[in-house]
C-alpha atoms as a PDB file:
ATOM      1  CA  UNK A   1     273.957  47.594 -14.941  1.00  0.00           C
ATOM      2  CA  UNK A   2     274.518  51.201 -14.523  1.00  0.00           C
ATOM      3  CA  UNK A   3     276.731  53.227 -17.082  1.00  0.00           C
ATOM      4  CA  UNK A   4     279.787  54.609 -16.241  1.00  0.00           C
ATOM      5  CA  UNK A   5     280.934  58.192 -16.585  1.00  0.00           C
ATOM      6  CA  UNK A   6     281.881  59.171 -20.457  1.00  0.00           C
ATOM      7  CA  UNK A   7     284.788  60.928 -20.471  1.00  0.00           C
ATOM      8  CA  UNK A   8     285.908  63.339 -24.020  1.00  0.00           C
ATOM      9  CA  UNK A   9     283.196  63.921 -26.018  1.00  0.00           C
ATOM     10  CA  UNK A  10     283.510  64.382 -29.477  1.00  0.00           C
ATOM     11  CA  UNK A  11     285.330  67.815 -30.248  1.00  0.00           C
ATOM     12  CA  UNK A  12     283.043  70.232 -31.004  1.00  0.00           C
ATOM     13  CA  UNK A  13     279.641  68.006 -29.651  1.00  0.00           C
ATOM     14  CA  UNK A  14     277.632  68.407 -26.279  1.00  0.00           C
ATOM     15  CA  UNK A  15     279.233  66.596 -22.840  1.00  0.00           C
ATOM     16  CA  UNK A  16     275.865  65.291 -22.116  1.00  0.00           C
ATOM     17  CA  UNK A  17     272.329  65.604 -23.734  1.00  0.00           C
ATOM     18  CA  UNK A  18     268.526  65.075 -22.342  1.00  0.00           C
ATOM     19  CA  UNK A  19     266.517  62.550 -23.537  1.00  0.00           C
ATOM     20  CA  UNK A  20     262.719  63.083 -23.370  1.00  0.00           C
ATOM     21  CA  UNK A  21     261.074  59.492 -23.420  1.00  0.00           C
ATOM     22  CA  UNK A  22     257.635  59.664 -25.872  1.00  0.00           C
ATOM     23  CA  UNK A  23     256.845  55.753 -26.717  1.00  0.00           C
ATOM     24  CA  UNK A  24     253.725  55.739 -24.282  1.00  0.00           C
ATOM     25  CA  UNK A  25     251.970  58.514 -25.868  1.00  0.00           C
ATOM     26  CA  UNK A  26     253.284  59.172 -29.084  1.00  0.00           C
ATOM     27  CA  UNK A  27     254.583  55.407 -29.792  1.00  0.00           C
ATOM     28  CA  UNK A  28     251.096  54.079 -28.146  1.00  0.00           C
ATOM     29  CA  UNK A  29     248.931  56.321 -29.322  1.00  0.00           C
ATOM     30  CA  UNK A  30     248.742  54.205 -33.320  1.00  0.00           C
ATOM     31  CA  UNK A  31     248.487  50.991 -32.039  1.00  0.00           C
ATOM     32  CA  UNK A  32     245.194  49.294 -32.364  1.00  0.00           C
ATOM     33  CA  UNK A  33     245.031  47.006 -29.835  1.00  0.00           C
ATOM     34  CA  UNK A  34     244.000  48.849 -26.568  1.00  0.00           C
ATOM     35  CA  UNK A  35     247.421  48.761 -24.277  1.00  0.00           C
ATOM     36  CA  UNK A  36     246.290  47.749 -20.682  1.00  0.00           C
ATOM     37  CA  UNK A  37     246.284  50.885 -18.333  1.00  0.00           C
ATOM     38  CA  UNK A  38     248.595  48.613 -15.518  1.00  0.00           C
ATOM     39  CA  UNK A  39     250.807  47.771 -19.052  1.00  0.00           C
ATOM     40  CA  UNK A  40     251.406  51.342 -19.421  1.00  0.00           C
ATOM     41  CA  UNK A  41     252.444  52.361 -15.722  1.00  0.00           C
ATOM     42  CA  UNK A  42     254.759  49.190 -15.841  1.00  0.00           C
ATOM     43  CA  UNK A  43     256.312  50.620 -18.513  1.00  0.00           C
ATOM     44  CA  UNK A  44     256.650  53.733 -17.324  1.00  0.00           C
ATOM     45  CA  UNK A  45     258.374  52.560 -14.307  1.00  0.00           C
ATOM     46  CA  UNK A  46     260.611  50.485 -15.705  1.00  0.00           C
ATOM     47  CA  UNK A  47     261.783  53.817 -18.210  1.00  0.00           C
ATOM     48  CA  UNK A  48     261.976  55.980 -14.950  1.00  0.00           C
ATOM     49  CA  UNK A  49     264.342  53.375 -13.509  1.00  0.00           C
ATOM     50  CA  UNK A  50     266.524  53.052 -16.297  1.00  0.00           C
ATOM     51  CA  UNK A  51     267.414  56.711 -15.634  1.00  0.00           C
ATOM     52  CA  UNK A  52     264.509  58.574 -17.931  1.00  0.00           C
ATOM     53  CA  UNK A  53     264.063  61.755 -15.898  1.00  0.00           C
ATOM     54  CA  UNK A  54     261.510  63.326 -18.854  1.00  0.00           C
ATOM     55  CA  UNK A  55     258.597  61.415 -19.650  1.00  0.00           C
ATOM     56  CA  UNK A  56     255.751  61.697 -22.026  1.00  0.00           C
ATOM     57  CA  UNK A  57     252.354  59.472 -20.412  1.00  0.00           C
ATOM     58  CA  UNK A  58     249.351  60.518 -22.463  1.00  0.00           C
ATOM     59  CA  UNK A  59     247.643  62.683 -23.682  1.00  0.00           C
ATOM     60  CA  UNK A  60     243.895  64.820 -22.800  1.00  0.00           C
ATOM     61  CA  UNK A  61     242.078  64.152 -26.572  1.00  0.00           C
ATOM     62  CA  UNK A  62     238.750  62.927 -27.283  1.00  0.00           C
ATOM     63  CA  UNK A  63     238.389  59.319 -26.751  1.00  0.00           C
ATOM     64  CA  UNK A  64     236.553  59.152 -30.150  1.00  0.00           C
ATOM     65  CA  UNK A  65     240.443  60.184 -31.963  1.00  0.00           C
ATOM     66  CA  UNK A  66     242.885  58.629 -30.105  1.00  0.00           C
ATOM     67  CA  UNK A  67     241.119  55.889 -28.339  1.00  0.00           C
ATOM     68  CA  UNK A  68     244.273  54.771 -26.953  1.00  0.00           C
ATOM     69  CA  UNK A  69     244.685  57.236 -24.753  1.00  0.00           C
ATOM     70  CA  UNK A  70     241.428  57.555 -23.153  1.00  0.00           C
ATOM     71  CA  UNK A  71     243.014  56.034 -19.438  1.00  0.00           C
ATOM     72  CA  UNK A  72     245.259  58.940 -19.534  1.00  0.00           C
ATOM     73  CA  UNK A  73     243.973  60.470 -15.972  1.00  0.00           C
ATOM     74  CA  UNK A  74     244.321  56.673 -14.549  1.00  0.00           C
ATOM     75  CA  UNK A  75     247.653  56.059 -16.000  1.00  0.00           C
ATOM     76  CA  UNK A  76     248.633  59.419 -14.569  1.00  0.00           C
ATOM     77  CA  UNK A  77     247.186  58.837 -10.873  1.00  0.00           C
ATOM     78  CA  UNK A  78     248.752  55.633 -10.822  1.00  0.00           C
ATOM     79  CA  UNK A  79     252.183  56.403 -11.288  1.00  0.00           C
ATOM     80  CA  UNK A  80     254.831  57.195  -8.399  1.00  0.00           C
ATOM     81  CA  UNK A  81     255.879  60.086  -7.178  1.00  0.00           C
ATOM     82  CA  UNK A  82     259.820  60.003  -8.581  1.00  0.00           C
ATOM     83  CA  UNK A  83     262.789  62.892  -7.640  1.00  0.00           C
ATOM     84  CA  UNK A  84     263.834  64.859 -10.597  1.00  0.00           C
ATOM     85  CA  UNK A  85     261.221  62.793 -12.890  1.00  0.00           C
ATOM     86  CA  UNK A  86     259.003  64.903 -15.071  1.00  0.00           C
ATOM     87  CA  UNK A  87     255.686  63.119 -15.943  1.00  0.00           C
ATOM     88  CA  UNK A  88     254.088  65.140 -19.118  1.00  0.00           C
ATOM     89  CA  UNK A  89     250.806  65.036 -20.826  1.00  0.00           C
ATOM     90  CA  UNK A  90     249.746  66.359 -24.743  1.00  0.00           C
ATOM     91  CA  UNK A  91     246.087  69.063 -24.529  1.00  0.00           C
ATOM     92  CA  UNK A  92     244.846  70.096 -27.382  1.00  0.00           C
ATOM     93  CA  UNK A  93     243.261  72.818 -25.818  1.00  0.00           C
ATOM     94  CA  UNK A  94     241.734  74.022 -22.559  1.00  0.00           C
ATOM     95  CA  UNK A  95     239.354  71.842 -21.380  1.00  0.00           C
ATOM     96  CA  UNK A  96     242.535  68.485 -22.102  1.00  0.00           C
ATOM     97  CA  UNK A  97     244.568  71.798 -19.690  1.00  0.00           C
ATOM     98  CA  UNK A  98     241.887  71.317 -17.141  1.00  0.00           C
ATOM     99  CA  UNK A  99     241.811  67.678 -16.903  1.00  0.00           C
ATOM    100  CA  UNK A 100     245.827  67.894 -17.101  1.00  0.00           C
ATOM    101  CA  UNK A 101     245.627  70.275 -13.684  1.00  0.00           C
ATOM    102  CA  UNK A 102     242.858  67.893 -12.174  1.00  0.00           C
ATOM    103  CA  UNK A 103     244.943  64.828 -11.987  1.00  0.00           C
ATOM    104  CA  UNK A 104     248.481  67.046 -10.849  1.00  0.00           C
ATOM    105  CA  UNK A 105     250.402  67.506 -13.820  1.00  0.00           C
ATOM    106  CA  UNK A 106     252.910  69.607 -13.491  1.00  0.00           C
ATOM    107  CA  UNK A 107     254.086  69.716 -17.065  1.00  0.00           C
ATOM    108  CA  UNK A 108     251.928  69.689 -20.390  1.00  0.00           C
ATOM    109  CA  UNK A 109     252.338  69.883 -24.005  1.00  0.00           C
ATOM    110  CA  UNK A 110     250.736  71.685 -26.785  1.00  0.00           C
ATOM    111  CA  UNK A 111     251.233  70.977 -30.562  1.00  0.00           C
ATOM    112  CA  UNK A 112     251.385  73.082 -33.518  1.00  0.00           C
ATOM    113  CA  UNK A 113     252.220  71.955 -37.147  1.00  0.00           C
ATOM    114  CA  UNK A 114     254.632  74.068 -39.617  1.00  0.00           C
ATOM    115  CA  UNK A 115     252.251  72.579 -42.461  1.00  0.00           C
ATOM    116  CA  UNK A 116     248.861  74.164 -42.877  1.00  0.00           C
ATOM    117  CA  UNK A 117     247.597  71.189 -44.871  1.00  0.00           C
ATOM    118  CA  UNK A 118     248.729  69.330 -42.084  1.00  0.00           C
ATOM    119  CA  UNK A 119     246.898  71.464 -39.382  1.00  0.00           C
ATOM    120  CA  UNK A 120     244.025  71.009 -40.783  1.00  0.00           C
ATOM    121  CA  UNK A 121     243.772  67.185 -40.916  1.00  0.00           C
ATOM    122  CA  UNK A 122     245.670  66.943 -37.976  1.00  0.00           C
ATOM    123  CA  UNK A 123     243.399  69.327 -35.838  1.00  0.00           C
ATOM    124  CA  UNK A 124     240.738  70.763 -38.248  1.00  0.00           C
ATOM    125  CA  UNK A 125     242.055  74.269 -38.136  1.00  0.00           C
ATOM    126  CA  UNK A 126     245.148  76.525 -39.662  1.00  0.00           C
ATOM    127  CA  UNK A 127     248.232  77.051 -38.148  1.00  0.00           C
ATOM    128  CA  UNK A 128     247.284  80.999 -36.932  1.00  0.00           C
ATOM    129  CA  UNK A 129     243.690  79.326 -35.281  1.00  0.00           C
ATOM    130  CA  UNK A 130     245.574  76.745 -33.680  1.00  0.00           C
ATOM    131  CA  UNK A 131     248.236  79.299 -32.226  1.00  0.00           C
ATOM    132  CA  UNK A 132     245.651  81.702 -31.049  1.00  0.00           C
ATOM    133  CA  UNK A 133     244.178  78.746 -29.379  1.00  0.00           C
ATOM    134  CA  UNK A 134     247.164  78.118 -27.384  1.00  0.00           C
ATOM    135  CA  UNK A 135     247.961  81.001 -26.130  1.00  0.00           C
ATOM    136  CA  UNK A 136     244.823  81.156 -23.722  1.00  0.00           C
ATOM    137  CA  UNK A 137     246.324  77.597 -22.997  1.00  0.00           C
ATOM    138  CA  UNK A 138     249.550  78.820 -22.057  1.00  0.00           C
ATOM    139  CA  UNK A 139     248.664  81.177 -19.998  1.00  0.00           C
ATOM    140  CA  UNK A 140     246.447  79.367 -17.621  1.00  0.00           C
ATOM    141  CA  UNK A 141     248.938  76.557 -17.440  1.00  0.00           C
ATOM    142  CA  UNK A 142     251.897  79.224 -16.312  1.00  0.00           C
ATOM    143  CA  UNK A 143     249.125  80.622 -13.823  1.00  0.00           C
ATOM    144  CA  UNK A 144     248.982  77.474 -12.335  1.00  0.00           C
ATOM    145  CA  UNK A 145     252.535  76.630 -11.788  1.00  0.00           C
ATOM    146  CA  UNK A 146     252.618  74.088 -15.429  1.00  0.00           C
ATOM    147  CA  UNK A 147     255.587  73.729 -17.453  1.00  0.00           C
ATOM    148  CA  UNK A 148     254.288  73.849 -20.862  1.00  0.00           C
ATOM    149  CA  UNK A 149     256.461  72.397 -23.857  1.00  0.00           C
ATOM    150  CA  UNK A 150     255.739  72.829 -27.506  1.00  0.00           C
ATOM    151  CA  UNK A 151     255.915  70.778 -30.452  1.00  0.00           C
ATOM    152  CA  UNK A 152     256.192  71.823 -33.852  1.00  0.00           C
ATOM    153  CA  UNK A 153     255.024  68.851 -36.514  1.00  0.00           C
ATOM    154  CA  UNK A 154     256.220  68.294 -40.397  1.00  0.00           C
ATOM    155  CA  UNK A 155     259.214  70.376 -39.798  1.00  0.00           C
ATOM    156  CA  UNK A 156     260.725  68.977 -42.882  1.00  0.00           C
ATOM    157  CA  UNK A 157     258.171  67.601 -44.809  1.00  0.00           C
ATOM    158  CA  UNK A 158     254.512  67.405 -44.795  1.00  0.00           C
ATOM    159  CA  UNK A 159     252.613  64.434 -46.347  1.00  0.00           C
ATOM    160  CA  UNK A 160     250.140  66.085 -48.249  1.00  0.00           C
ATOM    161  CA  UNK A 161     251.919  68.954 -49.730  1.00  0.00           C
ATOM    162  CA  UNK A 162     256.181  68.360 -49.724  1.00  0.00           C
ATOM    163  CA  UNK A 163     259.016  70.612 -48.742  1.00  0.00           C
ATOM    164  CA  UNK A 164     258.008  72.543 -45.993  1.00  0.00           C
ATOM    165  CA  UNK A 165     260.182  76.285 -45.771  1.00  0.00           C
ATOM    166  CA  UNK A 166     262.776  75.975 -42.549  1.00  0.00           C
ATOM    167  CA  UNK A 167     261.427  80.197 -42.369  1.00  0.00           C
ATOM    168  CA  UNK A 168     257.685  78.741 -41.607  1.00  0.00           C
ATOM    169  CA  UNK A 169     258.755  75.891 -39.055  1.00  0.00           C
ATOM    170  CA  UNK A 170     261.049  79.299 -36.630  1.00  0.00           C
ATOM    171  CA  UNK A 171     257.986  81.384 -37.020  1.00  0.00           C
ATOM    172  CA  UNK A 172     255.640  78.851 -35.334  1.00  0.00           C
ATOM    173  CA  UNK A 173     258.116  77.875 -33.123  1.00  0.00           C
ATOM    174  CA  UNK A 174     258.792  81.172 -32.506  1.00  0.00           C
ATOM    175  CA  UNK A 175     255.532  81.794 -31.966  1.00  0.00           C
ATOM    176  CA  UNK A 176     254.892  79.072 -29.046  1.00  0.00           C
ATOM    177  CA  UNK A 177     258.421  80.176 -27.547  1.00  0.00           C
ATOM    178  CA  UNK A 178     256.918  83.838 -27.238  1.00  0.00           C
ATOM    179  CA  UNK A 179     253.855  82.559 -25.688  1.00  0.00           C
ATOM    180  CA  UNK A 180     256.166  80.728 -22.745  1.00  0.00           C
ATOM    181  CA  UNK A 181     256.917  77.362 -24.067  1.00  0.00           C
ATOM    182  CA  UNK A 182     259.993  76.591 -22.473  1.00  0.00           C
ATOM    183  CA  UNK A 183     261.444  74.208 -25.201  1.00  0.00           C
ATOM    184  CA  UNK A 184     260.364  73.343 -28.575  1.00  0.00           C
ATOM    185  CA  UNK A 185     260.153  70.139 -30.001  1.00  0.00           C
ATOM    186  CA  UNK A 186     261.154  70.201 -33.800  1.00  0.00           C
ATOM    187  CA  UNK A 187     259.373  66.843 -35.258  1.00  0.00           C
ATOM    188  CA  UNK A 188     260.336  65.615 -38.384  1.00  0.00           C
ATOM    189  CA  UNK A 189     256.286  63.791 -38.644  1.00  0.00           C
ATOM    190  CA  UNK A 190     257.419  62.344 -42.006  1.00  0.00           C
ATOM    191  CA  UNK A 191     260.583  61.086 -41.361  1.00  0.00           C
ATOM    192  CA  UNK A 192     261.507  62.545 -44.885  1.00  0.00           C
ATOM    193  CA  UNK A 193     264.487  64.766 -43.447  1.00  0.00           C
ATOM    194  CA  UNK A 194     268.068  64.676 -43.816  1.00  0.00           C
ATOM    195  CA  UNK A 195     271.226  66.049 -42.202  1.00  0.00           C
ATOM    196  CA  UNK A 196     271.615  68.766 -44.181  1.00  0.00           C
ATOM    197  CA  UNK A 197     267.889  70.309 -44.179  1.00  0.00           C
ATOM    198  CA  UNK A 198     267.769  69.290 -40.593  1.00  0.00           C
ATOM    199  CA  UNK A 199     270.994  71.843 -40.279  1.00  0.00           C
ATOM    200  CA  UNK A 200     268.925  74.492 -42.058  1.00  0.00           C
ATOM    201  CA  UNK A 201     265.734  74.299 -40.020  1.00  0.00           C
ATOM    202  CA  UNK A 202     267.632  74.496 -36.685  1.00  0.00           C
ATOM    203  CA  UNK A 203     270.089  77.261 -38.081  1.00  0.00           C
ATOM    204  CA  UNK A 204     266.723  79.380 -39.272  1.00  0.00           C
ATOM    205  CA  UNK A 205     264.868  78.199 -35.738  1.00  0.00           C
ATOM    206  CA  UNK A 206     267.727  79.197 -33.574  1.00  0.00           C
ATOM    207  CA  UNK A 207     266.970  82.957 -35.090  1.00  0.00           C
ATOM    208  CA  UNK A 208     263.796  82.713 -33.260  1.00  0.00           C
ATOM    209  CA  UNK A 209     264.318  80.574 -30.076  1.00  0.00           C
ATOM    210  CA  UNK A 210     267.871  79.954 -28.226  1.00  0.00           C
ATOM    211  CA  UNK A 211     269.429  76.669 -29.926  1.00  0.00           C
ATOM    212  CA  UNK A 212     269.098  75.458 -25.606  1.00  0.00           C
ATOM    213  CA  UNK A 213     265.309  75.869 -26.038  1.00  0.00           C
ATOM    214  CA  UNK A 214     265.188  73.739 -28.828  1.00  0.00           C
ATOM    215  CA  UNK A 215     265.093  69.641 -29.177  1.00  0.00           C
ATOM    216  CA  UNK A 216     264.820  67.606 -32.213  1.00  0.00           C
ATOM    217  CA  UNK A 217     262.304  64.715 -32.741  1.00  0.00           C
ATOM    218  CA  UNK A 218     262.664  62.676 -35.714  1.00  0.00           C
ATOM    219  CA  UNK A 219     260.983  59.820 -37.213  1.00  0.00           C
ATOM    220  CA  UNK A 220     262.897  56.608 -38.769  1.00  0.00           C
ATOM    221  CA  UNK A 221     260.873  56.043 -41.905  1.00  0.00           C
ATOM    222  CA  UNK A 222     263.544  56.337 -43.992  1.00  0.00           C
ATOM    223  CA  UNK A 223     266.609  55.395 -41.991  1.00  0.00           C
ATOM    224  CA  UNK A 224     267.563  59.170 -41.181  1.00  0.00           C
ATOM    225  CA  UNK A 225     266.768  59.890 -37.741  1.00  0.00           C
ATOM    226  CA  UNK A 226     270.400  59.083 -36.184  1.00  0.00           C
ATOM    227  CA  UNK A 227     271.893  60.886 -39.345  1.00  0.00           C
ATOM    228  CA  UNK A 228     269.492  64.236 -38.455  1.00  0.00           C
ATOM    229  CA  UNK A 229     270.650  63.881 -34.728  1.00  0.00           C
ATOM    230  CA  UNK A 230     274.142  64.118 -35.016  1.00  0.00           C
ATOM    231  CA  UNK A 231     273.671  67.160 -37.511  1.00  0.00           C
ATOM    232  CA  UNK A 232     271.107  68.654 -34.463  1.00  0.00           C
ATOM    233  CA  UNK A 233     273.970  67.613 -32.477  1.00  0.00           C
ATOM    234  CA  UNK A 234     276.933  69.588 -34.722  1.00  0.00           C
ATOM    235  CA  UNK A 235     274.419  72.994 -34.589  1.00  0.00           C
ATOM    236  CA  UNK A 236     273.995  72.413 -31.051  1.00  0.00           C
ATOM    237  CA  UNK A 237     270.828  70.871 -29.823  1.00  0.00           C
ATOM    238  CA  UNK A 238     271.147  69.243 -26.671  1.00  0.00           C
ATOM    239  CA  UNK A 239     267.812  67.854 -26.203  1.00  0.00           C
ATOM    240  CA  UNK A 240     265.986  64.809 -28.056  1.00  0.00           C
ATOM    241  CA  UNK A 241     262.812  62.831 -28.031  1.00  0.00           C
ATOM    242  CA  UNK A 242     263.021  59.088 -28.780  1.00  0.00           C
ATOM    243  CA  UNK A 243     260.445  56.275 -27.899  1.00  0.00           C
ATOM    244  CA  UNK A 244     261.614  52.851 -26.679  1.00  0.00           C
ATOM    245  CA  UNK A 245     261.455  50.001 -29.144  1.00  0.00           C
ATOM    246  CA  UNK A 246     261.067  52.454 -31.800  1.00  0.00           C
ATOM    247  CA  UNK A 247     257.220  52.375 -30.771  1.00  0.00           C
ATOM    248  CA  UNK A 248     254.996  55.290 -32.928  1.00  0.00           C
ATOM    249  CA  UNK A 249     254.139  56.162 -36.040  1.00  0.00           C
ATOM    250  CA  UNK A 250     251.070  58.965 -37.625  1.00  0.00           C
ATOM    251  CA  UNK A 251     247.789  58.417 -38.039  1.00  0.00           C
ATOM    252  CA  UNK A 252     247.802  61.742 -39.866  1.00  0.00           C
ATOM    253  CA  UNK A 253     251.075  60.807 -41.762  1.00  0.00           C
ATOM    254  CA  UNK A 254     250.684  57.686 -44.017  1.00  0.00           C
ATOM    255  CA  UNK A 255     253.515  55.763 -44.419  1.00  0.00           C
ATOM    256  CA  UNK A 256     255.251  57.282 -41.312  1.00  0.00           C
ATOM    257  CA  UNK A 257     256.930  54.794 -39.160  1.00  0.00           C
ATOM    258  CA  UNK A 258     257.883  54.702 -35.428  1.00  0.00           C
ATOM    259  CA  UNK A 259     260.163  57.367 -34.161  1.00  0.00           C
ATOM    260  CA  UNK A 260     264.087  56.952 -33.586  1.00  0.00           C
ATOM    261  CA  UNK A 261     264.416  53.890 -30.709  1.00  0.00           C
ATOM    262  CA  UNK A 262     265.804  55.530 -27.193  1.00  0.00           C
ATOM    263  CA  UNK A 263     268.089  52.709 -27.382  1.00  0.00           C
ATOM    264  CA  UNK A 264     269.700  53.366 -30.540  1.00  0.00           C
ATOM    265  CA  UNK A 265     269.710  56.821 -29.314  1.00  0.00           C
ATOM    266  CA  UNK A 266     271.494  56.247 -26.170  1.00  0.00           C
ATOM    267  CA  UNK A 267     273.827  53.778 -27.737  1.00  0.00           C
ATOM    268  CA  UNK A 268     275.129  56.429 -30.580  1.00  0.00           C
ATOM    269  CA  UNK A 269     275.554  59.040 -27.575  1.00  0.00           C
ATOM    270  CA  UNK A 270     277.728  56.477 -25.723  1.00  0.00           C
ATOM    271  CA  UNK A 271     279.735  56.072 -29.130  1.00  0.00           C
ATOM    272  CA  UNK A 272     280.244  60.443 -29.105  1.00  0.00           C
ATOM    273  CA  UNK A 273     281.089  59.889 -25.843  1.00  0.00           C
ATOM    274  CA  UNK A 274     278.039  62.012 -24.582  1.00  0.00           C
ATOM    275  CA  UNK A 275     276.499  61.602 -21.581  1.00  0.00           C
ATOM    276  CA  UNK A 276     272.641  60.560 -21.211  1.00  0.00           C
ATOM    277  CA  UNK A 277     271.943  59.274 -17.747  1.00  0.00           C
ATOM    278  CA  UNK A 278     270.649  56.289 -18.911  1.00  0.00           C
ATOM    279  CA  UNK A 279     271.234  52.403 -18.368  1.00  0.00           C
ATOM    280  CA  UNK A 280     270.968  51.314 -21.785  1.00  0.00           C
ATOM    281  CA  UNK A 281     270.506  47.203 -21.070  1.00  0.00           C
ATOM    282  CA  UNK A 282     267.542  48.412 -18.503  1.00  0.00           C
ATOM    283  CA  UNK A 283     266.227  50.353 -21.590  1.00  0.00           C
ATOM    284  CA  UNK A 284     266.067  47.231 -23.971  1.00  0.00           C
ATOM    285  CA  UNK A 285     264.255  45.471 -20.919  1.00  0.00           C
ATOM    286  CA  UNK A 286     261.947  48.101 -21.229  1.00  0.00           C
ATOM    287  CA  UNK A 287     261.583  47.945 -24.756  1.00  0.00           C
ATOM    288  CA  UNK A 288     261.298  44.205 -25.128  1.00  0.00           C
ATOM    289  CA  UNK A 289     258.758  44.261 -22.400  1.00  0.00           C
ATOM    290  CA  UNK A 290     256.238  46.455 -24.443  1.00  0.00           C
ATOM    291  CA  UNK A 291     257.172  44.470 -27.454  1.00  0.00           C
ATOM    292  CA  UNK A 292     256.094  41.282 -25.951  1.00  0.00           C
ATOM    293  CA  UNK A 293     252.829  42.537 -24.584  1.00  0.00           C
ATOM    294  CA  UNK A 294     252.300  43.866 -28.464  1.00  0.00           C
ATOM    295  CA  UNK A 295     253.230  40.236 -29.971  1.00  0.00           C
ATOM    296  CA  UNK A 296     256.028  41.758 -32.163  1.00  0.00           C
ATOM    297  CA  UNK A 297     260.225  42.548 -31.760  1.00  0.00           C
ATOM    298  CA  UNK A 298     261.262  45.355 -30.839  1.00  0.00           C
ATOM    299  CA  UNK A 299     262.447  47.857 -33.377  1.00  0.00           C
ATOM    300  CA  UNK A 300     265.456  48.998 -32.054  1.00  0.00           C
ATOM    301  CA  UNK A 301     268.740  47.717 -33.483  1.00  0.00           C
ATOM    302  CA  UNK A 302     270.435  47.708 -30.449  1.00  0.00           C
ATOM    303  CA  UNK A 303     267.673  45.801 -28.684  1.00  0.00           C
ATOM    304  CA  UNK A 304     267.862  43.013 -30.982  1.00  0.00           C
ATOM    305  CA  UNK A 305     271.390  42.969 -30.690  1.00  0.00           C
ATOM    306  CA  UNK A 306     271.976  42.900 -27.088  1.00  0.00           C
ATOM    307  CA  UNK A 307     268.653  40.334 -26.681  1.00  0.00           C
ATOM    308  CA  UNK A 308     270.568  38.171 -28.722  1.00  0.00           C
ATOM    309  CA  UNK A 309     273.467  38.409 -26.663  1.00  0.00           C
ATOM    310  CA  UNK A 310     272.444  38.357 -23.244  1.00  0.00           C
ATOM    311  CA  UNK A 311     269.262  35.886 -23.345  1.00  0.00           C
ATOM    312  CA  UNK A 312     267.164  34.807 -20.868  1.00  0.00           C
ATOM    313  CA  UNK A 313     268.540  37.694 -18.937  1.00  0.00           C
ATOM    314  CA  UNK A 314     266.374  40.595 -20.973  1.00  0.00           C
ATOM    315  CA  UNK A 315     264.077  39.029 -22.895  1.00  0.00           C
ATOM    316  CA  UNK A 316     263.097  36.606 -20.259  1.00  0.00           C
ATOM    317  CA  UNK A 317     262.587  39.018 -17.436  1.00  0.00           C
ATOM    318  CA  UNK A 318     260.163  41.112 -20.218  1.00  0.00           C
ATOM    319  CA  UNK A 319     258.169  38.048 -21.234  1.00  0.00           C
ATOM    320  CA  UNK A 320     257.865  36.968 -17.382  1.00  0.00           C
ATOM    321  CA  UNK A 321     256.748  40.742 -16.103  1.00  0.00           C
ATOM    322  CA  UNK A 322     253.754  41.607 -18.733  1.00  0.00           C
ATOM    323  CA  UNK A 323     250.609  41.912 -17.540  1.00  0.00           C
END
């Protein structure tokens, strides 16, 4: 069923917002079970036709870390060719940029952390060694004709040491903006934020990077994410990443839950009045067809909602479809 055009936004809010789809790599990427490589493309496909035009599908990392995302260059060669879809990849460094460039990407990732505790467990080195690291990165990938996006962990709050300073999160991210990321990706790793420190981070970011270069990524671990959106939305961030079913969660991060469900998401948009794109009952067929595959319901509240409502229709046509 495809959504109709919203009409009068919320005064003061965005018409319309993007919505960059990370439950295959950064929802995937904790679970422990190994998710089937034709699983993954499925769901990919079925997120691309409910309208996702930005799409995170893996990630270039040693096997021996993540092991979940060790199909990455299969998932990536197996996927359709789509108009205006943007298929994305995480490197931690050149050699995850080569692979990237050997299997077409045209769009990667790199990842910094606003936490030097949290650089350190996360990728054994502190935040000015893992900068310097990128920039080499960068470079090549802009050489080649690769978008490169950046993402800025514990924006908030880091796990191992508390508050983190909204002045430290703007310099890294103004750091990876002056390198030639083209949007940064504030992630509350944590999910410890709330609307009003989310308001601060962004206000002291946006003196670093243009509030349009910016996009908010929040974890649900303690029931704030939608709360921290509409603030993003109210200092005007216009871009957000969300993973279907709610799918994620830190390996580096205990106690960290999934990150905000794209179907909640979408649904609180449609509530503002703020265009997405997106079918939302295509995107809790989606959802509740990686959630069967993983044996569990979906965390989305909308998804359990609407499955309620409209069984078979959703649920069956997930249960009947995994493979």
């Amino acid at each position: 069923m495809a959504m109709t055009p919203i009409e009068n936004a919320a005064e003061g809010l965005p018409k319309r917002v993007k919505i960059v789809e990370v439950g295959v790599r950064d929802g995937l990427q904790n679970e422990k079970v190994q998710v089937a490589t034709a699983v993954k493309i499925a769901l990919i496909n079925r997120l691309t036709n409910a309208g996702i035009q930005s799409i995170e599908v893996g990630s270039f990392v040693s096997p021996k870390w993540v092991p979940q995302m060790a199909d990455t260059a299969e998932v990536v060669r197996g996927l359709p060719v789509k108009p205006g879809v943007a298929y994305s990849v995480l490197v931690p460094n050149m050699r995850g940029l080569e692979q990237a460039l050997e299997t077409g990407c045209r769009e990667v990732a790199v990842f910094a952390a606003a936490s030097e505790a949290f650089s350190q467990k996360n990728i054994n080195c502190s935040i000015a060694e893992s900068l310097a690291r990128f920039g080499p990165v960068i470079e090549a990938a802009q050489k080649a004709g690769v978008n490169v996006r950046g993402y800025v962990s514990c924006v908030m709050n880091c796990p191992f040491t508390g508050d983190v300073p909204a002045e430290k999160v703007a310099e890294v991210a103004g750091a990876l903006y002056a390198m030639g990321c083209y949007e940064i990706s504030l992630g509350d790793t944590t999910g410890a934020g709330g609307p009003l420190a989310t308001r601060r981070m962004i206000d002291a970011c946006a003196r670093q990077v243009p509030v349009t270069a910016l996009a908010g990524h929040f974890h649900d671990t303690y029931g704030m994410a939608l709360a921290n959106i509409y603030a993003s939305l109210e200092s005007g961030v216009t871009a957000f990443d969300s993973s279907v079913a709610g799918l994620g969660g830190c390996p580096y991060s205990p106690g960290a839950t999934g990150n905000v469900a794209t179907e909640d998401v979408v649904y609180l948009m449609q509530q503002l009045r703020i265009e997405t794109g997106l079918d939302l009952p295509l995107l809790v067929e989606a959802g509740n067809y990686i959630s069967t595959y993983l044996e569990r319901p979906a965390n989305s509240r909308i998804a359990k909602v609407l499955s309620a409502k409209q069984s078979p229709t959703i649920t069956g046509a997930a249960s009947s479809q995994a493979v």
